[in-house]
N, C-alpha and C. Protein backbone atom coordinates (compact mmCIF):
# COMPACT_ATOMS: atom_id res chain seq x y z
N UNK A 1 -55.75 98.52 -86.82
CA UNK A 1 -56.94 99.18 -86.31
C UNK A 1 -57.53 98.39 -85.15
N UNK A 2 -58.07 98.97 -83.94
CA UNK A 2 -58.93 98.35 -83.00
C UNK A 2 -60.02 98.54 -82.85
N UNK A 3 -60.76 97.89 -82.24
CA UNK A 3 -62.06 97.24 -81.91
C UNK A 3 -63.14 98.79 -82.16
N UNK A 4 -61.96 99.91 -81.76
CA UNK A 4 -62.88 101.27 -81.62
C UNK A 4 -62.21 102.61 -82.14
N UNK A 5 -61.95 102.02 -83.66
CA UNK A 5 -61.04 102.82 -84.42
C UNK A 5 -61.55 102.66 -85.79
N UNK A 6 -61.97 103.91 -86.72
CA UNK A 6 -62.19 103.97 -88.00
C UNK A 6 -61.85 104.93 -88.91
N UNK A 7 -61.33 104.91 -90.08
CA UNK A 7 -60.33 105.78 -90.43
C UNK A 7 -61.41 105.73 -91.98
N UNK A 8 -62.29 106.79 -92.27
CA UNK A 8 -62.91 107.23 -93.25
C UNK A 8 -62.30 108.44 -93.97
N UNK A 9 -61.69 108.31 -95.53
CA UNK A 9 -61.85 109.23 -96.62
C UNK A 9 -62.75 109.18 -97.56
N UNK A 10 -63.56 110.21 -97.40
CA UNK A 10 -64.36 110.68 -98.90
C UNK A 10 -64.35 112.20 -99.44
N UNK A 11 -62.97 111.94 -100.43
CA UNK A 11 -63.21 113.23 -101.05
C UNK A 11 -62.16 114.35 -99.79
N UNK A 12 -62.54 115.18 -99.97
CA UNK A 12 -61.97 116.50 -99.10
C UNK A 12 -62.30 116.05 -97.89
N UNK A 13 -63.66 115.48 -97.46
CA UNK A 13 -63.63 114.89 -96.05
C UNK A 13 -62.91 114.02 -94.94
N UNK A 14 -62.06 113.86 -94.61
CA UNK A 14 -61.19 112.76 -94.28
C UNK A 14 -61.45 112.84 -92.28
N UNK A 15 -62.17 111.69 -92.26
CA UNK A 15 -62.81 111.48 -90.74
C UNK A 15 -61.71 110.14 -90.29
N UNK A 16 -61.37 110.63 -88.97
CA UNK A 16 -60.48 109.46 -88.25
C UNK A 16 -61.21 109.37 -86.68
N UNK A 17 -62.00 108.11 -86.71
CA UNK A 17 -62.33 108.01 -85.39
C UNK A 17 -61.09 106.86 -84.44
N UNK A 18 -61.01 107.90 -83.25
CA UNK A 18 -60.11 107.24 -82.68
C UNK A 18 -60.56 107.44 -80.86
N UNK A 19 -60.14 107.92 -80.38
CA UNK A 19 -60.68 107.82 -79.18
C UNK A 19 -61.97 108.81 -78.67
N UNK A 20 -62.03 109.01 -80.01
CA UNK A 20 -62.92 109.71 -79.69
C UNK A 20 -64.25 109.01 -79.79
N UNK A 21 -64.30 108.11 -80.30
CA UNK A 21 -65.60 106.95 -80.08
C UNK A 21 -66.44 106.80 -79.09
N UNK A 22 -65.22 106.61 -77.85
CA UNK A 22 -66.06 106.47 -76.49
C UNK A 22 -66.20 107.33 -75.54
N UNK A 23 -65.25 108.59 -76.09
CA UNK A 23 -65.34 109.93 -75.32
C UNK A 23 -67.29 110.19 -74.78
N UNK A 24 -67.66 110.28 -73.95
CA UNK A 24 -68.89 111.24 -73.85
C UNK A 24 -69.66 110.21 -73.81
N UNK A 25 -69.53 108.83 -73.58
CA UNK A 25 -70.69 108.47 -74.33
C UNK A 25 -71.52 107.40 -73.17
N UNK A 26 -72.91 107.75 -72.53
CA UNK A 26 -73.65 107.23 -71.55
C UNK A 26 -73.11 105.86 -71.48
N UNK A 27 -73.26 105.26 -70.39
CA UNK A 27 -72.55 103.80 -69.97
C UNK A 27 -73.64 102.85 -70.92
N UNK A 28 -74.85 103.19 -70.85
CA UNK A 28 -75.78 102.28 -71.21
C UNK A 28 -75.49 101.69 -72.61
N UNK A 29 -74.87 102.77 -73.59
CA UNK A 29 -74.55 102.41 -75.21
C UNK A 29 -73.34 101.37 -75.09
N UNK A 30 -73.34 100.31 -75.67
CA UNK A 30 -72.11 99.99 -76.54
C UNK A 30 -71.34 100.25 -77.30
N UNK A 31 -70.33 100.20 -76.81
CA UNK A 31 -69.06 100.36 -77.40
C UNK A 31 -68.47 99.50 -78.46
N UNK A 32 -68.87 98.43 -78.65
CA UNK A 32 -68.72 97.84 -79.63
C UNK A 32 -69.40 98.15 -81.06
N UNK A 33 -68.77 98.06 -82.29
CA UNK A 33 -69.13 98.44 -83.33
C UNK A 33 -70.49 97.56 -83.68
N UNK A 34 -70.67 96.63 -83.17
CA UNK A 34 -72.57 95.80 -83.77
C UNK A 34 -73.42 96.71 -82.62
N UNK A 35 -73.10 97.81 -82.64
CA UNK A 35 -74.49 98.96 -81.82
C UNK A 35 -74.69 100.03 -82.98
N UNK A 36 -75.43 99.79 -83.23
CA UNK A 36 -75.84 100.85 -84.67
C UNK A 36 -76.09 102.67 -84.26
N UNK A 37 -76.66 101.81 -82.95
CA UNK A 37 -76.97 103.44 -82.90
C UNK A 37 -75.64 104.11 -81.81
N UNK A 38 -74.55 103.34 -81.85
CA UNK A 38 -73.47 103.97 -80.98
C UNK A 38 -72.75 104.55 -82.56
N UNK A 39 -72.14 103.73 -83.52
CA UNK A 39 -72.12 103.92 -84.68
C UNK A 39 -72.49 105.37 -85.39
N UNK A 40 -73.52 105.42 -85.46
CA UNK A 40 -74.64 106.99 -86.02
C UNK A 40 -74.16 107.64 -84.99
N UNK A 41 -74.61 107.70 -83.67
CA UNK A 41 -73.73 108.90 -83.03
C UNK A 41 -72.30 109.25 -82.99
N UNK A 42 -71.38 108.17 -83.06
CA UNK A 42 -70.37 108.28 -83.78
C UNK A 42 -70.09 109.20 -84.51
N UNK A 43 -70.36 108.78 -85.93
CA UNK A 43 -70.50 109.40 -87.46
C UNK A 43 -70.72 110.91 -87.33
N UNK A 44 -72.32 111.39 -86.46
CA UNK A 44 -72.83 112.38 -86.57
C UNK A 44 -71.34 113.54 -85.56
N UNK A 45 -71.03 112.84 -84.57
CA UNK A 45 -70.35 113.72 -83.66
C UNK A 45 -69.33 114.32 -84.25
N UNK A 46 -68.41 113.41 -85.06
CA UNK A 46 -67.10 113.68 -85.26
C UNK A 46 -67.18 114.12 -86.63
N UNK A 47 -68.24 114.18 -87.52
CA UNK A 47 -68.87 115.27 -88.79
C UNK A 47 -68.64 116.63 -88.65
N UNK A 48 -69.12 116.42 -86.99
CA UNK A 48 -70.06 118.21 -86.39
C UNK A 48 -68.69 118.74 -85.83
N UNK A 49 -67.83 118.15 -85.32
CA UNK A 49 -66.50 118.61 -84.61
C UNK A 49 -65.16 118.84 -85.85
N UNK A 50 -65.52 118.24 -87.16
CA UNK A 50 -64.76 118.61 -87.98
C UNK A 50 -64.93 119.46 -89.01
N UNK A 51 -66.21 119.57 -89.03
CA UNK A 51 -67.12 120.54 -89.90
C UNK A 51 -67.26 122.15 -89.26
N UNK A 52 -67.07 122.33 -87.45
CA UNK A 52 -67.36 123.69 -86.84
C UNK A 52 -65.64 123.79 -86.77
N UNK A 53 -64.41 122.91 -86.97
CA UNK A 53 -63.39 123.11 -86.31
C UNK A 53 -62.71 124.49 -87.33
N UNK A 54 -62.65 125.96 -86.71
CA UNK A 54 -62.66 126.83 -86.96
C UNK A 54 -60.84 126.89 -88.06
N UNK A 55 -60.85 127.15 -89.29
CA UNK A 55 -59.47 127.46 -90.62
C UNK A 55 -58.90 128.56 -90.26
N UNK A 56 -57.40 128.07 -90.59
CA UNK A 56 -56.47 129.17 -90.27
C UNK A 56 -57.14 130.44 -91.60
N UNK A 57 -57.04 131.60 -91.20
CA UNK A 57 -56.87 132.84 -91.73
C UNK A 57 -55.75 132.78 -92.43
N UNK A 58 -54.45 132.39 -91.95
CA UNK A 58 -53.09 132.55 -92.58
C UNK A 58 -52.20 130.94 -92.26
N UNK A 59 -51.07 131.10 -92.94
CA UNK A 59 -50.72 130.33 -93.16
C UNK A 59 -49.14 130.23 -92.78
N UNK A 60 -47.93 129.58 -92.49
CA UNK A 60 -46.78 130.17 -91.99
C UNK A 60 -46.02 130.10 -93.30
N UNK A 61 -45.79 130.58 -93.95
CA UNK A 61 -44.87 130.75 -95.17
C UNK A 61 -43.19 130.55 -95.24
N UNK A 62 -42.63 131.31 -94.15
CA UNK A 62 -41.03 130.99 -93.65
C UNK A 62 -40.38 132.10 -92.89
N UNK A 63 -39.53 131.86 -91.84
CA UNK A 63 -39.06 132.54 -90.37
C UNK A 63 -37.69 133.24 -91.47
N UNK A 64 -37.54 134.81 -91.16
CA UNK A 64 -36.81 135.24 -91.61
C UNK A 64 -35.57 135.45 -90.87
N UNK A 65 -34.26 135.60 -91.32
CA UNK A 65 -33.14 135.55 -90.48
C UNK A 65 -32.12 136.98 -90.75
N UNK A 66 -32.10 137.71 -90.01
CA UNK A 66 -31.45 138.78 -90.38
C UNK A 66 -30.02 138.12 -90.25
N UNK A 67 -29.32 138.30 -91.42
CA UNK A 67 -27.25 138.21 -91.59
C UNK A 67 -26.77 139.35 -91.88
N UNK A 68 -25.53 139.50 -91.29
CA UNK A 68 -24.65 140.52 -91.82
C UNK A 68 -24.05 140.05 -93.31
N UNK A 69 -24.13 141.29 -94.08
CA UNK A 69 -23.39 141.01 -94.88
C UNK A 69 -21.79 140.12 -95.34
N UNK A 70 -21.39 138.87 -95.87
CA UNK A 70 -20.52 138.03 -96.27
C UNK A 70 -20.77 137.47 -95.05
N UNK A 71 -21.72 137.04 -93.91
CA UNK A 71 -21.74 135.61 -92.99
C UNK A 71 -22.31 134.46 -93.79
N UNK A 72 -20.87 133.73 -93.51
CA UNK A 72 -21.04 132.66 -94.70
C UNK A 72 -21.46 131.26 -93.72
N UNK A 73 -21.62 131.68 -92.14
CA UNK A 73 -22.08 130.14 -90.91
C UNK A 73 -23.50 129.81 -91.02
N UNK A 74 -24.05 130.22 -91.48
CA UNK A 74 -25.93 129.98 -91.62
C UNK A 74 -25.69 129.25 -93.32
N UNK A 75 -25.02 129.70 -93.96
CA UNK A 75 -25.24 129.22 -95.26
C UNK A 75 -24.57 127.46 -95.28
N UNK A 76 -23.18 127.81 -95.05
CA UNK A 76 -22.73 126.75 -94.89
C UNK A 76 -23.54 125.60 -93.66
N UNK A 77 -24.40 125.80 -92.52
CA UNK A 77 -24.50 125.19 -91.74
C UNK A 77 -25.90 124.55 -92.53
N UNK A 78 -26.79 125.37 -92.81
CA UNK A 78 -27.97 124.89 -94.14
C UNK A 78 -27.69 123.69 -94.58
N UNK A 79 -26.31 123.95 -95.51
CA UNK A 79 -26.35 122.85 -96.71
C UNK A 79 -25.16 121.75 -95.66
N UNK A 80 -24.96 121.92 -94.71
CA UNK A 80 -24.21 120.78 -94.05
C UNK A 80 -25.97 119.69 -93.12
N UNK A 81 -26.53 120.39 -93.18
CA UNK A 81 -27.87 119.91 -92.91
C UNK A 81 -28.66 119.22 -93.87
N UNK A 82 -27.95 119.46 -94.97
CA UNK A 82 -29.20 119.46 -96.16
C UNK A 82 -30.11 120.27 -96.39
N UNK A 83 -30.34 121.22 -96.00
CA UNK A 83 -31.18 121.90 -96.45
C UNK A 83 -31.00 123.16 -97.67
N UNK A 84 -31.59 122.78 -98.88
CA UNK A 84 -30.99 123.53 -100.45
C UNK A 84 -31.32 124.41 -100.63
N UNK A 85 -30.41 125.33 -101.26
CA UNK A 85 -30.80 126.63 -101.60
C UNK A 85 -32.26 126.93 -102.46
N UNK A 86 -32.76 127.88 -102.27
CA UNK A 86 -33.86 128.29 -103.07
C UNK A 86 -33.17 129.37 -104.09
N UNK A 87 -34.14 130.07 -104.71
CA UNK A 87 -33.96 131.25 -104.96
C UNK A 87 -33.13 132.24 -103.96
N UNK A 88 -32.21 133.58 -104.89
CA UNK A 88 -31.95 134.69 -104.22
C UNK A 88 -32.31 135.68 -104.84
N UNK A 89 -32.57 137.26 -104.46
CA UNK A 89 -33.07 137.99 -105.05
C UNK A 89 -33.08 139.23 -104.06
N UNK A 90 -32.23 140.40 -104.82
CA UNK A 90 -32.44 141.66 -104.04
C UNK A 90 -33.35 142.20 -104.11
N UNK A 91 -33.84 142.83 -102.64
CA UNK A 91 -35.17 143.96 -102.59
C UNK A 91 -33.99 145.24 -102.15
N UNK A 92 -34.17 146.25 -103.11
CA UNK A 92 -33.34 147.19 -102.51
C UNK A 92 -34.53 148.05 -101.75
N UNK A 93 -35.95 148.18 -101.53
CA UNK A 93 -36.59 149.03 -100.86
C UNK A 93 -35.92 148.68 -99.61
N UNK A 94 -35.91 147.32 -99.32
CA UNK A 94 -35.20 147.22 -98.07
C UNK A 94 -33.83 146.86 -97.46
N UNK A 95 -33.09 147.05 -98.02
CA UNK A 95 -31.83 147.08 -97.94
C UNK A 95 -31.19 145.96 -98.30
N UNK A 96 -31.75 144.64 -98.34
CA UNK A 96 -31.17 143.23 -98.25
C UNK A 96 -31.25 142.62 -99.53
N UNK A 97 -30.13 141.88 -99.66
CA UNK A 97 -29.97 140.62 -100.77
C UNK A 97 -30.84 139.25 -99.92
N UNK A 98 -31.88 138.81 -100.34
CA UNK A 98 -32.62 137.89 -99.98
C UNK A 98 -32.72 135.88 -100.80
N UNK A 99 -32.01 134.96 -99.85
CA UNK A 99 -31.74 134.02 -100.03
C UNK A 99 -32.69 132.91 -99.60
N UNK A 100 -33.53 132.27 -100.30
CA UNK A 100 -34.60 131.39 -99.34
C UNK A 100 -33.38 129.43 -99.35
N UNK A 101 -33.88 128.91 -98.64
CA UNK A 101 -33.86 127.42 -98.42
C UNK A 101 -34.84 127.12 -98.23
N UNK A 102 -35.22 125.73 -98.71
CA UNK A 102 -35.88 124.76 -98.83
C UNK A 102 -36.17 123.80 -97.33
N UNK A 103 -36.71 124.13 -97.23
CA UNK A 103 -36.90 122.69 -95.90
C UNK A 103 -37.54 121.55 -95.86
N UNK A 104 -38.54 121.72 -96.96
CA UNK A 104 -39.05 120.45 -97.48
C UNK A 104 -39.18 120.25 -98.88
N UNK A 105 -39.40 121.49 -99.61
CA UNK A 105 -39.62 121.89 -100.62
C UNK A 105 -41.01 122.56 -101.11
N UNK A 106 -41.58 122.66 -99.71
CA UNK A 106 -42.75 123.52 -99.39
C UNK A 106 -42.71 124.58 -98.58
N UNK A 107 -43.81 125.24 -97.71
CA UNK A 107 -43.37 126.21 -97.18
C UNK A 107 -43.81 125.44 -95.60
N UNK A 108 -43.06 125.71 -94.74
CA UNK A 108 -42.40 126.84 -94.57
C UNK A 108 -41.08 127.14 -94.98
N UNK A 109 -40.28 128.01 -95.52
CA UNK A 109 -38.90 128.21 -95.69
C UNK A 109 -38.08 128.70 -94.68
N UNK A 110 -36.78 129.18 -94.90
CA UNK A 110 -35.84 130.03 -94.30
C UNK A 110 -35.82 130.96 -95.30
N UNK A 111 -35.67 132.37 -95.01
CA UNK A 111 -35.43 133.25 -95.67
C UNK A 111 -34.10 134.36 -95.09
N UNK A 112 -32.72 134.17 -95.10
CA UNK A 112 -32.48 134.69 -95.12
C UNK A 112 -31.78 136.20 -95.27
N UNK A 113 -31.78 137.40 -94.86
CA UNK A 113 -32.02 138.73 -95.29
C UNK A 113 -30.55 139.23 -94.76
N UNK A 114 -29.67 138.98 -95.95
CA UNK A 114 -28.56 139.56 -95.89
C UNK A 114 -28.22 141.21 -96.16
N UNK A 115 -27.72 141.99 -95.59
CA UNK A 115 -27.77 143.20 -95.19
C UNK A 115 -26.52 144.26 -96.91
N UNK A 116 -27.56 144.61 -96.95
CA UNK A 116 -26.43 145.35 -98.31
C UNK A 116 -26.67 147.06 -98.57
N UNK A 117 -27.52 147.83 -97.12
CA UNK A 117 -27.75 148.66 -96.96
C UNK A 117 -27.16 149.28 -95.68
N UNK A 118 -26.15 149.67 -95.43
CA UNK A 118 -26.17 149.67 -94.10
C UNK A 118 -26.77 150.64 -93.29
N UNK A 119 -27.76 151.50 -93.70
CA UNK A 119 -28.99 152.22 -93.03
C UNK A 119 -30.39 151.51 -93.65
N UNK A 120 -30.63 150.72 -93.44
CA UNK A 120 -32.03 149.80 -93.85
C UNK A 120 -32.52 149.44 -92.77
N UNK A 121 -33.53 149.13 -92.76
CA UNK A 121 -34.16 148.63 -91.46
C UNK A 121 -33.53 147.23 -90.74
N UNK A 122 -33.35 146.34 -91.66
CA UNK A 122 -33.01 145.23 -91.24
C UNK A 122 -31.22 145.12 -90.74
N UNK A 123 -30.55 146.26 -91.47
CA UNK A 123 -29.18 146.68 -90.59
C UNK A 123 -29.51 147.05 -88.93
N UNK A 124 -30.60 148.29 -89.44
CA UNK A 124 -30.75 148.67 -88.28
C UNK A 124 -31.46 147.56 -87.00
N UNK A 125 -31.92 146.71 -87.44
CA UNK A 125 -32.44 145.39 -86.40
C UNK A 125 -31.29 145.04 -85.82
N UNK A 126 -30.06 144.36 -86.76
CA UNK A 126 -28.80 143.90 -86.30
C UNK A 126 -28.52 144.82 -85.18
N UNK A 127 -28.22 145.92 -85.60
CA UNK A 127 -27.44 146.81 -84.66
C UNK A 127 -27.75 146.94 -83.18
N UNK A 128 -29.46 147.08 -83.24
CA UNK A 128 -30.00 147.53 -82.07
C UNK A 128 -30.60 145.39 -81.75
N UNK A 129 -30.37 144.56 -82.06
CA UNK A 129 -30.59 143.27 -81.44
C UNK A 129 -29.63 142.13 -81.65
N UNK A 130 -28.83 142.31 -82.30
CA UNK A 130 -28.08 141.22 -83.39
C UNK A 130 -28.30 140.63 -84.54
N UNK A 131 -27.79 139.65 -84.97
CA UNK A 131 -28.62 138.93 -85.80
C UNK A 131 -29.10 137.72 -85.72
N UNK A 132 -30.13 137.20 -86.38
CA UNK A 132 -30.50 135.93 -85.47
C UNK A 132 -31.68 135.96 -86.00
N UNK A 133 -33.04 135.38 -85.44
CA UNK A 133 -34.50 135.50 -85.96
C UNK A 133 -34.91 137.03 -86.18
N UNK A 134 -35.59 137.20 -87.13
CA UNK A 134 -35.94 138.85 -87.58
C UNK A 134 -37.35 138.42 -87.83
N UNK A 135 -37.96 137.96 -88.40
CA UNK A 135 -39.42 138.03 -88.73
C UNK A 135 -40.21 136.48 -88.70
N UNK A 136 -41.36 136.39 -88.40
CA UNK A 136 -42.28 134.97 -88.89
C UNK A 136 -43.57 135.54 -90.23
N UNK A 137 -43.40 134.87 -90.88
CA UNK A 137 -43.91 135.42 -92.20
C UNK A 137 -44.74 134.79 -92.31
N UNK A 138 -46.43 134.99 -92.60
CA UNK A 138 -47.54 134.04 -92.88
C UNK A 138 -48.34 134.71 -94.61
N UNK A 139 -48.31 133.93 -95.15
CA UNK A 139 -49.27 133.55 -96.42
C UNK A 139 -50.65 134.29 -95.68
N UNK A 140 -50.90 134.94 -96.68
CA UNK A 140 -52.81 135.42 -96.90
C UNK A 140 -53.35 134.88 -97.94
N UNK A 141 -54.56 134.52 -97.60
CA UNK A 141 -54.90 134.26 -99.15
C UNK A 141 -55.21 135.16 -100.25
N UNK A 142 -54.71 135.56 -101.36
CA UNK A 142 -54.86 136.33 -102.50
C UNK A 142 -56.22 136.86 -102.15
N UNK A 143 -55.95 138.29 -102.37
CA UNK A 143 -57.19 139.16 -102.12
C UNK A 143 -57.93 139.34 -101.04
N UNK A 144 -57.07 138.94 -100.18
CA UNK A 144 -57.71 138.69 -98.59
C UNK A 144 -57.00 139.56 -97.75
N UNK A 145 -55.50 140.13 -98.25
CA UNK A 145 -54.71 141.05 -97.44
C UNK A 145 -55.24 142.00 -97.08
N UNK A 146 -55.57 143.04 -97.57
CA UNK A 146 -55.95 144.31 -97.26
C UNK A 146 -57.31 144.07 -96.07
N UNK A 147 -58.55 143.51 -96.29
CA UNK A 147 -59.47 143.75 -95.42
C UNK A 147 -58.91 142.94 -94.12
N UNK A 148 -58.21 141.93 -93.83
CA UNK A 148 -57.05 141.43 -93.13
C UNK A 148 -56.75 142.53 -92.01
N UNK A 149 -55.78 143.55 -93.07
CA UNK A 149 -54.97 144.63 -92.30
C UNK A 149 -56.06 145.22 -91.72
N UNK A 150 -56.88 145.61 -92.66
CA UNK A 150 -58.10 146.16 -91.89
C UNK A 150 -58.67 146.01 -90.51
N UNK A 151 -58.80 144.95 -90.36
CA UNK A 151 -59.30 144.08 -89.25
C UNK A 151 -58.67 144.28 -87.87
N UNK A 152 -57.21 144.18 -88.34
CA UNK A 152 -55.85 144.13 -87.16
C UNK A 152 -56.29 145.48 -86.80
N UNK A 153 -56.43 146.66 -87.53
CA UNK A 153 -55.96 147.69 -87.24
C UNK A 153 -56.67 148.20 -86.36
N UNK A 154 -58.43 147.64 -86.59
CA UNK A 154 -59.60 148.26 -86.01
C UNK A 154 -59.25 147.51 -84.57
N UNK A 155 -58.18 146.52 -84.42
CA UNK A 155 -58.29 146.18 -83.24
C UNK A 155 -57.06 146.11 -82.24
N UNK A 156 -56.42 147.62 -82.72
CA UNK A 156 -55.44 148.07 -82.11
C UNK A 156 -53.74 148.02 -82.69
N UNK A 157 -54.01 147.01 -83.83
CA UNK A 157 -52.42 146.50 -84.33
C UNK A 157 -52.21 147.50 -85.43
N UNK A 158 -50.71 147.83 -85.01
CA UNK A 158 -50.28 148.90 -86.00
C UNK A 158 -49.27 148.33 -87.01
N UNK A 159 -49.41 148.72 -87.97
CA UNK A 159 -48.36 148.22 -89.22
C UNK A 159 -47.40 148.92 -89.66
N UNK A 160 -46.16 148.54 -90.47
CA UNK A 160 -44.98 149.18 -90.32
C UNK A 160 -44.96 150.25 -91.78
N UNK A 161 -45.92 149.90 -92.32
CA UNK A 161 -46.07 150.86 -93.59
C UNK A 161 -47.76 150.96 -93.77
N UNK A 162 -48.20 152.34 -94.24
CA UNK A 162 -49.42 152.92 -94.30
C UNK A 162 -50.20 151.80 -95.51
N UNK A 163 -49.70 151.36 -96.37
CA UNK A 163 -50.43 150.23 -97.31
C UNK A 163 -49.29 148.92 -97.32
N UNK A 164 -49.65 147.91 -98.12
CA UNK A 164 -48.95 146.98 -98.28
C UNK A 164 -47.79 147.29 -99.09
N UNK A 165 -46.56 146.80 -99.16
CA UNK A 165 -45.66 147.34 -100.73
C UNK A 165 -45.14 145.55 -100.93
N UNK A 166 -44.38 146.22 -102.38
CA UNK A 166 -44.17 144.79 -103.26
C UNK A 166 -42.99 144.04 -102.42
N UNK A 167 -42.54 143.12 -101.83
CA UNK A 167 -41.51 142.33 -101.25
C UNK A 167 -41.13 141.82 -102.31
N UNK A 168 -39.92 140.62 -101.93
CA UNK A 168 -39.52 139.41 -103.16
C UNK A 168 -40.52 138.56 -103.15
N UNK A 169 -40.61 137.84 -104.45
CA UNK A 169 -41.22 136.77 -105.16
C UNK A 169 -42.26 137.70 -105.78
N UNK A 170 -42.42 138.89 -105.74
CA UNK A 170 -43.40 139.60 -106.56
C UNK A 170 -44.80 139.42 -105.25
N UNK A 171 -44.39 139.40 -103.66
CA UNK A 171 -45.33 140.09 -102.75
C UNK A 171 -46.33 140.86 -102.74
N UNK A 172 -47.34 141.02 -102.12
CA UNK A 172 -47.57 142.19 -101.42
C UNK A 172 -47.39 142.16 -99.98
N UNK A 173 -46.71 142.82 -99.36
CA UNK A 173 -46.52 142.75 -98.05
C UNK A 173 -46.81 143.79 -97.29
N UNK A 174 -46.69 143.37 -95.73
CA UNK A 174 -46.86 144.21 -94.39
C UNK A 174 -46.31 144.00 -93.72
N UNK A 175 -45.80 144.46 -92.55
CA UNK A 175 -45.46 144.20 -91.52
C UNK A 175 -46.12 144.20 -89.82
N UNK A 176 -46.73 143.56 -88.68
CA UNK A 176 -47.08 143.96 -88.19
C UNK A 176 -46.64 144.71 -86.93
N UNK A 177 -46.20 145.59 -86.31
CA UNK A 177 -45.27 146.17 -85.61
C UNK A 177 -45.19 145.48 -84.35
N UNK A 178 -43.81 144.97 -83.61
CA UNK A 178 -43.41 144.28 -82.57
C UNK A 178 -44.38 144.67 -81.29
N UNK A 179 -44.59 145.77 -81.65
CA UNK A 179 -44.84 146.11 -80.17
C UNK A 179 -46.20 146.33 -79.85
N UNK A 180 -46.76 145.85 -80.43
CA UNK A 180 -48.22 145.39 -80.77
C UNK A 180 -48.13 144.10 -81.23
N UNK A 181 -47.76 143.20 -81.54
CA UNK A 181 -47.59 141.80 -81.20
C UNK A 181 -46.56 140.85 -80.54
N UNK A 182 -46.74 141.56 -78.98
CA UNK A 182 -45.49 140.84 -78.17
C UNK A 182 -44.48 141.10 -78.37
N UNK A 183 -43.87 141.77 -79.18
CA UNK A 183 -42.07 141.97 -78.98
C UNK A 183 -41.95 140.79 -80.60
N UNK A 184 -42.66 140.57 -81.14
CA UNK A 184 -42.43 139.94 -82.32
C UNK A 184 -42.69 140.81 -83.82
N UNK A 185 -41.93 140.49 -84.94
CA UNK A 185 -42.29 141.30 -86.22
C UNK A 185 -42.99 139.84 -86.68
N UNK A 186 -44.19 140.65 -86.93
CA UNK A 186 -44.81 139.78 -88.09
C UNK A 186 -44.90 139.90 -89.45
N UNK A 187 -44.95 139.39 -90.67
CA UNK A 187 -44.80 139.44 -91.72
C UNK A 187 -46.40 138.83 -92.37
N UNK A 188 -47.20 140.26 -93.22
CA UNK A 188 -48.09 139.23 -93.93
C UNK A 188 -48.32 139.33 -95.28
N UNK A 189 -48.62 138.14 -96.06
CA UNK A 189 -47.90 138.08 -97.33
C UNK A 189 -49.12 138.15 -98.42
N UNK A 190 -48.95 138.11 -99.41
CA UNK A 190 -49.88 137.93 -100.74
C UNK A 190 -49.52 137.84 -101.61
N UNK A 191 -49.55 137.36 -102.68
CA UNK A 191 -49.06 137.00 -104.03
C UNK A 191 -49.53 138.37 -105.05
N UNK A 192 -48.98 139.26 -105.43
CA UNK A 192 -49.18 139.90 -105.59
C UNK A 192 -49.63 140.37 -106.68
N UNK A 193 -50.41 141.37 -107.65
CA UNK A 193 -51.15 141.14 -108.69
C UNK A 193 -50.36 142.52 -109.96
C-alpha cells in the first residue's frame, strides 16, 4: 500500500481508495494522510460514488452456440481446454439437445444448442448464418422478468414470443429480437416457478 492508498471492508461495503484520493482535490489540502480533513473528504466522496454507482438489471448467465447435429470440434476442443461438461438436456419446444460447460464453475457458461429438429429455429439460424455464436443469455432476477419485458417493449424492443415460455434448467425465458437489438439475439432468463 502507498502513502495514498486505503483498502476498507465492512460488511457488504467494500471501499478501495486508490487514486482516487487526490483526484479533484484543491492544491491547498494535503495529500498526506495526517490531514484529517483531506481524510473525511476522502471517506465521504468515495461512499457517495459507490453508493449512486447505478446495479446491473441483469446479469450474463452464458453465450449460446448453435451446432449441427453429431459436431463433435466444439466438444472435443472444450475439454482439450479444460473446460467440463455441465449438464445436457433436451428442449424439444425448440428443436435442440442442449449441453452446458463450465468455465469456472459459475456463470457465465457455454451452452451449446445442438440441432435435433431440422425445422426449429435454431436449424433454421444455421442455415440462413452458420453455426457459430447464436445467443448472449442474461439472468433476471426472479420475479423481475415480466415487468422487465414490459419495459423493453414500451420502448420499442420486440420479443420472439408473445409471453415468456419454460427453457432448460426449468427457465422462464424470452428472447429479444435481433433486429431490435443490433443484429444480436438476446436471451432473458428466470428461474422459473
Amino acid at each position: 500500500m502507498g502513502a495514498n492508498c486505503l483498502d476498507l471492508d465492512w460488511g457488504p461495503l467494500h471501499l478501495n481508495f486508490g487514486s482516487i484520493l487526490t483526484e479533484d482535490i484543491d492544491s491547498g489540502y494535503s495529500n498526506r494522510w495526517d490531514g484529517s480533513f483531506f481524510l473525511f473528504y476522502s471517506l465521504v466522496r468515495v461512499i457517495l460514488l459507490q453508493l449512486h454507482m447505478p446495479q446491473p438489471i441483469v446479469i450474463l448467465n452464458h453465450i449460446g452456440i448453435a451446432t449441427e447435429l453429431g459436431n463433435t470440434q466444439l466438444d472435443k476442443l472444450f475439454c482439450l481446454l479444460g473446460i467440463t461438461r455441465g449438464i445436457s438436456e433436451k428442449v424439444p419446444d425448440q428443436g435442440v439437445n442442449v449441453q452446458f460447460f463450465n468455465l469456472s464453475g459459475t456463470a457465465p457458461h457455454l451452452e451449446l444448442l445442438e440441432v435435433q429438429d431440422p425445422e426449429g429455429s435454431v436449424s433454421k439460424f444455421i442455415k440462413k448464418r452458420g453455426a457459430g455464436i447464436h445467443h448472449l443469455s442474461f439472468s433476471v432476477q426472479t420475479g423481475k422478468l415480466d415487468s422487465l419485458i414490459e419495459t423493453l417493449k414500451t420502448e420499442g424492443y420486440r420479443f420472439t414470443y408473445p409471453a415468456p415460455k419454460l427453457g432448460a434448467q426449468n427457465m422462464r425465458i424470452n428472447f429479444i429480437h435481433p433486429a431490435t437489438a443490433g443484429g444480436v439475439l438476446i436471451e432473458l432468463m428466470e428461474l422459473g416457478g
